[in-house]
PDB file of N, CA and C in Angstrom:
ATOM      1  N   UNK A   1       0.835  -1.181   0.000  1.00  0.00           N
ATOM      2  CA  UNK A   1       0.000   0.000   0.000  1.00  0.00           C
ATOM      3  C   UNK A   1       0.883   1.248   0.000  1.00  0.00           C
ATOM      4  N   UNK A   2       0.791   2.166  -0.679  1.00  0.00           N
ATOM      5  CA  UNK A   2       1.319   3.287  -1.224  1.00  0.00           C
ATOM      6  C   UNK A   2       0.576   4.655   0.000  1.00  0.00           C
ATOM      7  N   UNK A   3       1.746   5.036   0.783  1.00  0.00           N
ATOM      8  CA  UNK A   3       1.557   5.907   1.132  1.00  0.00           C
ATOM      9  C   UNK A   3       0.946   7.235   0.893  1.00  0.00           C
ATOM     10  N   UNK A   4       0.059   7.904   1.353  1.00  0.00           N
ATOM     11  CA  UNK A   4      -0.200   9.383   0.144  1.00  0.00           C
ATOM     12  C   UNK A   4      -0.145  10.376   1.463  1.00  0.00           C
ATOM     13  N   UNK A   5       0.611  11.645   0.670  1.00  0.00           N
ATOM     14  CA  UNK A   5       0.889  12.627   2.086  1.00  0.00           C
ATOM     15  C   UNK A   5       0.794  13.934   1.728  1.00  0.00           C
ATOM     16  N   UNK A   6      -0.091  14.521   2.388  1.00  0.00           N
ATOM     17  CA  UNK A   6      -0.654  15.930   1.608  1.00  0.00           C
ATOM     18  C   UNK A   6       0.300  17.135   2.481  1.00  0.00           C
ATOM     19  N   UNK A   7       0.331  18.466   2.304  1.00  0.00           N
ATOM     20  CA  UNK A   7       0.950  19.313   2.873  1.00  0.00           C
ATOM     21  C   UNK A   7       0.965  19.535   4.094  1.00  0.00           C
ATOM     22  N   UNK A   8      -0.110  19.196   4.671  1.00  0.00           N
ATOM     23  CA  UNK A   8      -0.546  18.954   6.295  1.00  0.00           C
ATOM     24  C   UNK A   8       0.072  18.479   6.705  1.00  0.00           C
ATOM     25  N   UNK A   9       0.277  16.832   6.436  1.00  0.00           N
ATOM     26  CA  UNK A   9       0.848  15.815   6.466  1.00  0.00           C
ATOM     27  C   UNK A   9       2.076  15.953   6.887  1.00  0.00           C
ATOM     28  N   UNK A  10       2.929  16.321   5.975  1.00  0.00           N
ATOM     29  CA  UNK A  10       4.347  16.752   6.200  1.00  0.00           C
ATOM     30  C   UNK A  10       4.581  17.761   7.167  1.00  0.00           C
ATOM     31  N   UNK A  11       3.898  18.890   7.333  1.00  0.00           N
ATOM     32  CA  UNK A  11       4.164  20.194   8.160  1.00  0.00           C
ATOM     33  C   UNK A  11       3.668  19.518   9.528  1.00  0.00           C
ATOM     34  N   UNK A  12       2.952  18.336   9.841  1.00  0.00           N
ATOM     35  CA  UNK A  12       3.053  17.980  11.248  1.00  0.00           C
ATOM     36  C   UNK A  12       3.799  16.798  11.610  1.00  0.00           C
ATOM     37  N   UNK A  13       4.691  16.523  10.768  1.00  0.00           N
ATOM     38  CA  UNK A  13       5.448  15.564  10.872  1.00  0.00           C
ATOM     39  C   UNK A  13       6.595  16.793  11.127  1.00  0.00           C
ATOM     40  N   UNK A  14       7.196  17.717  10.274  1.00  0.00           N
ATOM     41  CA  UNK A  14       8.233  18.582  10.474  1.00  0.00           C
ATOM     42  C   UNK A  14       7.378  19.091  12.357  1.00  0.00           C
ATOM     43  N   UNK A  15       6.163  19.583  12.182  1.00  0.00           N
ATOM     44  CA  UNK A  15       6.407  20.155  14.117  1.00  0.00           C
ATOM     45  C   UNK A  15       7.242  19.195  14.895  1.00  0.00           C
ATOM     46  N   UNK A  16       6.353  17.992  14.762  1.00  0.00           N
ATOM     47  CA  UNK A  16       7.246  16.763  15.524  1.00  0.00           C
ATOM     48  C   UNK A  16       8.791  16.456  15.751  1.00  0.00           C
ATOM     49  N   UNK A  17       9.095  16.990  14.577  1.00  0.00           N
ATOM     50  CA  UNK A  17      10.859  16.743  14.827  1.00  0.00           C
ATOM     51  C   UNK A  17      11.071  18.290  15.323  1.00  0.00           C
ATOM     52  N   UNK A  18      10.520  19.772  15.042  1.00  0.00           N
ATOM     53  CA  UNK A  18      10.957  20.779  15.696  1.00  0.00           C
ATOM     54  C   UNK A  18      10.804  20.429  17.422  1.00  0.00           C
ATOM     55  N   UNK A  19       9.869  19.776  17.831  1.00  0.00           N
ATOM     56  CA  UNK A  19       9.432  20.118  19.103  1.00  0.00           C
ATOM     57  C   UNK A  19      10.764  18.896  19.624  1.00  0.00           C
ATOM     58  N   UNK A  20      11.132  17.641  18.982  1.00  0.00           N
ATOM     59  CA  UNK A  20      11.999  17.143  19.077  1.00  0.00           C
ATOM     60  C   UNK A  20      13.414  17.829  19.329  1.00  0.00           C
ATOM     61  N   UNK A  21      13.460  18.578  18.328  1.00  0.00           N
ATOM     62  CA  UNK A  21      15.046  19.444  18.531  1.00  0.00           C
ATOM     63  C   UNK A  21      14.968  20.268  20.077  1.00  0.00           C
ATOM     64  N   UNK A  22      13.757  20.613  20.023  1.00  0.00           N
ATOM     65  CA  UNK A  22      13.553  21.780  21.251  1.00  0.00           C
ATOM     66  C   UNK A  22      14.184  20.857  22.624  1.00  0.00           C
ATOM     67  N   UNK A  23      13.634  20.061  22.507  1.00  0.00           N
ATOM     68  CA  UNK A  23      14.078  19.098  23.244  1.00  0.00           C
ATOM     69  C   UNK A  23      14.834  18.602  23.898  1.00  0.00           C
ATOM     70  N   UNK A  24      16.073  18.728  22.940  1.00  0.00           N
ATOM     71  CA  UNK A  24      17.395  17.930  23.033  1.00  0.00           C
ATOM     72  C   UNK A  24      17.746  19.115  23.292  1.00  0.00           C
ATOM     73  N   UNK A  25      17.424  20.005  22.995  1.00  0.00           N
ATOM     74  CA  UNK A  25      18.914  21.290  23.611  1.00  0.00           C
ATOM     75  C   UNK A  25      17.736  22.694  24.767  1.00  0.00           C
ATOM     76  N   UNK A  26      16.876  21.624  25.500  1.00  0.00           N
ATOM     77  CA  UNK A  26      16.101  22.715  26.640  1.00  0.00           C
ATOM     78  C   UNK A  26      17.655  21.658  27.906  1.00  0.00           C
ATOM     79  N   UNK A  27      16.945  23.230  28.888  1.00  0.00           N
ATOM     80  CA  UNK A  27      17.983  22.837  29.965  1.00  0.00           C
ATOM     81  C   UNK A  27      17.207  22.557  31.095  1.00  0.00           C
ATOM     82  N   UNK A  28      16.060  22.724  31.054  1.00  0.00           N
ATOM     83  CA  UNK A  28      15.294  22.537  32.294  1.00  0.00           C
ATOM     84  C   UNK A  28      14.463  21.173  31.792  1.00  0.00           C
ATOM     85  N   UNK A  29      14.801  20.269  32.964  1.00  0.00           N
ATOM     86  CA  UNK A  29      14.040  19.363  32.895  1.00  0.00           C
ATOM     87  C   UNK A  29      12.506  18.852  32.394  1.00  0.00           C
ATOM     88  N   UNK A  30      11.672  19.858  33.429  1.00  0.00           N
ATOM     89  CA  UNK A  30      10.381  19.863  33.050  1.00  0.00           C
ATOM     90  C   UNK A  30      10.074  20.336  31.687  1.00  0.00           C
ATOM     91  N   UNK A  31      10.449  21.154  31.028  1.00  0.00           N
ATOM     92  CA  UNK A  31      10.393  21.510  29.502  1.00  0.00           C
ATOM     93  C   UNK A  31      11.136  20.551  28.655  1.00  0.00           C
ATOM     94  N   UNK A  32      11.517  20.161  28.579  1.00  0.00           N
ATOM     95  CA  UNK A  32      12.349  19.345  27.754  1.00  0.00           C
ATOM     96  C   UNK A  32      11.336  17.729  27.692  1.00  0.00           C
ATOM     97  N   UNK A  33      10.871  17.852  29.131  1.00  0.00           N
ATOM     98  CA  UNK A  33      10.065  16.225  29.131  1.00  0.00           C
ATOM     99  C   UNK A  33       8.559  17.001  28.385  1.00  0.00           C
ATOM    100  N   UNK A  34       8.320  18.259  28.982  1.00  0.00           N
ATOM    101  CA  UNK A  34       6.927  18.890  28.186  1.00  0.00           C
ATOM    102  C   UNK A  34       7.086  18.885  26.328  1.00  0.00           C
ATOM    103  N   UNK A  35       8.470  19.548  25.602  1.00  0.00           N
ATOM    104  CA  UNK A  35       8.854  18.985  24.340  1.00  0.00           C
ATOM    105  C   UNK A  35       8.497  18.048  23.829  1.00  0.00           C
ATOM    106  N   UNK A  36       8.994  16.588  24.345  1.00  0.00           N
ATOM    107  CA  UNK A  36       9.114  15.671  23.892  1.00  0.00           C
ATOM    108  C   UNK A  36       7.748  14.980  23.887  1.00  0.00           C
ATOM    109  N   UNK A  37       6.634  15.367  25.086  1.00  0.00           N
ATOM    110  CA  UNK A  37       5.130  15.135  24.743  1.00  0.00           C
ATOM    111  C   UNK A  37       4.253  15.438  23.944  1.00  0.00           C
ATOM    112  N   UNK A  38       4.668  17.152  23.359  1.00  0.00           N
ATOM    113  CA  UNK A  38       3.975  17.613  22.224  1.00  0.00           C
ATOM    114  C   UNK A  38       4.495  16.972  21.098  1.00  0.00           C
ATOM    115  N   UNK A  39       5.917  16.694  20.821  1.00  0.00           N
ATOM    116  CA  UNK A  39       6.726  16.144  19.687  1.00  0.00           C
ATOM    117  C   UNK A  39       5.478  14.298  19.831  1.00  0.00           C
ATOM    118  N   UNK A  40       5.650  13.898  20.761  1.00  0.00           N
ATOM    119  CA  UNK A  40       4.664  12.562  20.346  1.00  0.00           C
ATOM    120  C   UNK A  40       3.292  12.783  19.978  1.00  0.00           C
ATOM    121  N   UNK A  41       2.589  13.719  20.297  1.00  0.00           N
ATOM    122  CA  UNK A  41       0.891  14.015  20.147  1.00  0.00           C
ATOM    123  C   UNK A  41       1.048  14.791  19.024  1.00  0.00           C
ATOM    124  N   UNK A  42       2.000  15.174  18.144  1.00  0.00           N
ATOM    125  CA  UNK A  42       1.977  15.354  16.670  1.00  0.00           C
ATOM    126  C   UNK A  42       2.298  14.246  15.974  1.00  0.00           C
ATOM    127  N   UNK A  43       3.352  13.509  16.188  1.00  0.00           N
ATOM    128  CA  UNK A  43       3.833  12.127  15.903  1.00  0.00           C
ATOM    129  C   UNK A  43       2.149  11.286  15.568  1.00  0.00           C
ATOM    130  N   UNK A  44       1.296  11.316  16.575  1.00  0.00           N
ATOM    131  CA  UNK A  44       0.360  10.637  16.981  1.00  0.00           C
ATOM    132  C   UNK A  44      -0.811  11.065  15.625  1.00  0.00           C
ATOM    133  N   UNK A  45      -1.059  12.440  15.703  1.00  0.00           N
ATOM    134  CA  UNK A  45      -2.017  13.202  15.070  1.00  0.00           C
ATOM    135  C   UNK A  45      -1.065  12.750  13.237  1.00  0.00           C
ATOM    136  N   UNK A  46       0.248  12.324  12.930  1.00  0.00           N
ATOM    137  CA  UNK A  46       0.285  12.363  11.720  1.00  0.00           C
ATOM    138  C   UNK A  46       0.019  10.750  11.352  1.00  0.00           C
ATOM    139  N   UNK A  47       0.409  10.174  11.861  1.00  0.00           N
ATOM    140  CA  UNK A  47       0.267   8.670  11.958  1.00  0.00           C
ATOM    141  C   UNK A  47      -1.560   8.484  11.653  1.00  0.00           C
ATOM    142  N   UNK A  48      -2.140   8.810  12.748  1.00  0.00           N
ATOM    143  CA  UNK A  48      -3.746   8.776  12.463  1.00  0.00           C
ATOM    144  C   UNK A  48      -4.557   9.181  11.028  1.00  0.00           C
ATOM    145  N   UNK A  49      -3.505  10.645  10.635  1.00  0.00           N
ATOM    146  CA  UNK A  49      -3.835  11.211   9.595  1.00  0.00           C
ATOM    147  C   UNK A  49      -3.252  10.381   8.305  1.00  0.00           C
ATOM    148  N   UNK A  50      -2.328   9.481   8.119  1.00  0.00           N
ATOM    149  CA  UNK A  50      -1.581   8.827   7.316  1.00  0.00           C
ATOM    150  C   UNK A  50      -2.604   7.445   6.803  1.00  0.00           C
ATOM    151  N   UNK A  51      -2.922   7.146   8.015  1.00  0.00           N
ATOM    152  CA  UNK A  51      -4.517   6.172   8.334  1.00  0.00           C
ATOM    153  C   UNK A  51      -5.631   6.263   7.589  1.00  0.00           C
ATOM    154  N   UNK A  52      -5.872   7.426   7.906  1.00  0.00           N
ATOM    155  CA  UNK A  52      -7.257   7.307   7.678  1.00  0.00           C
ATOM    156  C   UNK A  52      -7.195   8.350   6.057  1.00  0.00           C
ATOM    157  N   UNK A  53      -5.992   8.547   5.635  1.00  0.00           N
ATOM    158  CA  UNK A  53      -5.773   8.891   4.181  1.00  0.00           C
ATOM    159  C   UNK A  53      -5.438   7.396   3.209  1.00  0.00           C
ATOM    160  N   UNK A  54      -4.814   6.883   3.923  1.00  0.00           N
ATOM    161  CA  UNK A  54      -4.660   5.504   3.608  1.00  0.00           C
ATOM    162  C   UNK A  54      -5.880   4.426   3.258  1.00  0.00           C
ATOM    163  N   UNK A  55      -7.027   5.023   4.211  1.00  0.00           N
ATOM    164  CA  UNK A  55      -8.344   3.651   4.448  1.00  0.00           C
ATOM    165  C   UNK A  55      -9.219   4.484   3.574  1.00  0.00           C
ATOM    166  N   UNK A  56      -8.742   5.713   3.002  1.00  0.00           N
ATOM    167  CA  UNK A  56     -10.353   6.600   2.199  1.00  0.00           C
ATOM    168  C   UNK A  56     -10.693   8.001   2.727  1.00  0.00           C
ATOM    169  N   UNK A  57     -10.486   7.283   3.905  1.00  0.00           N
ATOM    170  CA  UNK A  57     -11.887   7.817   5.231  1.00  0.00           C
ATOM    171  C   UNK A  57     -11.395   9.726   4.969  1.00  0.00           C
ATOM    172  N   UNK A  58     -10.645  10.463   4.730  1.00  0.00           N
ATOM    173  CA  UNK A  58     -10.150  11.603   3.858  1.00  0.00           C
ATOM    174  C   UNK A  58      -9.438  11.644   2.407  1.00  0.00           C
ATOM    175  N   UNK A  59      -9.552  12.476   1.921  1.00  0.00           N
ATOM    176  CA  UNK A  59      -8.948  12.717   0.797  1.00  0.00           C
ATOM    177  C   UNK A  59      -7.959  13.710   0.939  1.00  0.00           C
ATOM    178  N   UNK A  60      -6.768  13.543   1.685  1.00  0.00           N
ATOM    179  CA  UNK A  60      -5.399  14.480   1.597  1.00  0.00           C
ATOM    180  C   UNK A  60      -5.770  15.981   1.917  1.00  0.00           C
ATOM    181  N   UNK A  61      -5.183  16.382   0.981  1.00  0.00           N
ATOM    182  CA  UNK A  61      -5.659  17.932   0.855  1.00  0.00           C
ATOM    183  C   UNK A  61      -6.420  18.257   0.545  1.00  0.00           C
ATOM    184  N   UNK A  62      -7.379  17.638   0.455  1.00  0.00           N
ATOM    185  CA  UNK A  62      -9.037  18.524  -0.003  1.00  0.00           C
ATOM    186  C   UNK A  62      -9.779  18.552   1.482  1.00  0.00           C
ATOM    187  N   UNK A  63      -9.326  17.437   1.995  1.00  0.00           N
ATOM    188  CA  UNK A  63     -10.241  17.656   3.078  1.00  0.00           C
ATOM    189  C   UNK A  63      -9.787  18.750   4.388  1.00  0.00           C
ATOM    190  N   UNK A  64      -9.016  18.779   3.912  1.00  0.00           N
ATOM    191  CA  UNK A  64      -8.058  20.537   4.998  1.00  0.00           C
ATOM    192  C   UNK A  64      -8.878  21.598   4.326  1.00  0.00           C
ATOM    193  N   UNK A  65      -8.770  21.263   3.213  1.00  0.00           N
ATOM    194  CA  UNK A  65      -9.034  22.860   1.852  1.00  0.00           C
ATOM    195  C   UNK A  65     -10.310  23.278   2.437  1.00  0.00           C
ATOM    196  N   UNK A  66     -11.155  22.084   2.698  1.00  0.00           N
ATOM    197  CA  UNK A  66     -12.528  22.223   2.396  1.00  0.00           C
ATOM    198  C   UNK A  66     -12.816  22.792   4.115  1.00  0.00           C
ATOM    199  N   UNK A  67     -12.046  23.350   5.109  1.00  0.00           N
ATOM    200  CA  UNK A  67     -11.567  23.771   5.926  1.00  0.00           C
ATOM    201  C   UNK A  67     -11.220  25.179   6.090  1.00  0.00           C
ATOM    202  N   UNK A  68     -10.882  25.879   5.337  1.00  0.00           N
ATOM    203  CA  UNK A  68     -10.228  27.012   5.206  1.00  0.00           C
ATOM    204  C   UNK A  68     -11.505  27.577   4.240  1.00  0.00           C
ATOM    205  N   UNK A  69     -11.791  29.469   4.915  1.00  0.00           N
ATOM    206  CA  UNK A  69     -11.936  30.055   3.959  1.00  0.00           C
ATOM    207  C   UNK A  69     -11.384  30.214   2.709  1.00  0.00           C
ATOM    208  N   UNK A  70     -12.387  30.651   1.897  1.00  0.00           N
ATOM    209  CA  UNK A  70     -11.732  30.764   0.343  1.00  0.00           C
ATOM    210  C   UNK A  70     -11.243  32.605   0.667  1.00  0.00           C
ATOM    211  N   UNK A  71     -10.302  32.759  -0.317  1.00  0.00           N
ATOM    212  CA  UNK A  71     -10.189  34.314  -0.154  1.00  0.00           C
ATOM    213  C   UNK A  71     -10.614  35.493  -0.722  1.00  0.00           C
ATOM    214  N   UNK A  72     -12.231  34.889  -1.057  1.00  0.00           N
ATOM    215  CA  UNK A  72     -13.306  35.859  -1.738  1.00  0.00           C
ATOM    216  C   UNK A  72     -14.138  35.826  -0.875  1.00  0.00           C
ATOM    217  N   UNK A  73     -14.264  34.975   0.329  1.00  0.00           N
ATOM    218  CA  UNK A  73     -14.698  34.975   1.633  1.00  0.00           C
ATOM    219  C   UNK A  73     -14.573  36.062   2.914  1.00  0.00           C
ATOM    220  N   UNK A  74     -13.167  35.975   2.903  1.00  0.00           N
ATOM    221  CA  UNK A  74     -12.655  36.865   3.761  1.00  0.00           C
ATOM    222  C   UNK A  74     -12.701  36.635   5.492  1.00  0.00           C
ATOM    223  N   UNK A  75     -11.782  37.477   6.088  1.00  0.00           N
ATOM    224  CA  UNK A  75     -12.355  36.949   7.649  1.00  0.00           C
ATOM    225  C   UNK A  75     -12.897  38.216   8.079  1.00  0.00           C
ATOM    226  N   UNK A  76     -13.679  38.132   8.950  1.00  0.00           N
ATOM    227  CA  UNK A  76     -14.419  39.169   9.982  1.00  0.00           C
ATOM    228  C   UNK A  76     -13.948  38.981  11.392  1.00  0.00           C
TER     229      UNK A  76
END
């Protein structure tokens, strides 16, 4: 089975390794173990998302798109 990985995809796989780096070079204990929890609950959130792009159950980037104002919309 052929992986498929939309822009999302990747940009929470990259948080995961930022919050990773943060990690390895915090000096205080408690932050560094707080790092490495957000770095897994993105880990977690891309894995799920890899899933359920994998089983159908989304379609990649449309189903983010279909998420976001358009920019003839505008925000208020």
């Amino acid at each position: 089975m052929m992986r498929m990985r939309c822009a999302a995809l990747v940009s929470t796989w990259k948080k995961a390794a930022e919050f990773e780096a943060l990690a390895a070079t915090a000096t205080v204990d408690v932050l560094r173990q707080r790092y490495r929890d957000i770095a897994a609950c993105y880990r977690l959130l891309a894995r799920e998302r890899e899933w359920l792009i994998g089983t159908g159950a989304i379609e990649g980037e449309q189903a983010i798109d279909s998420q976001r104002p358009s920019s003839s919309q505008g925000l208020s």
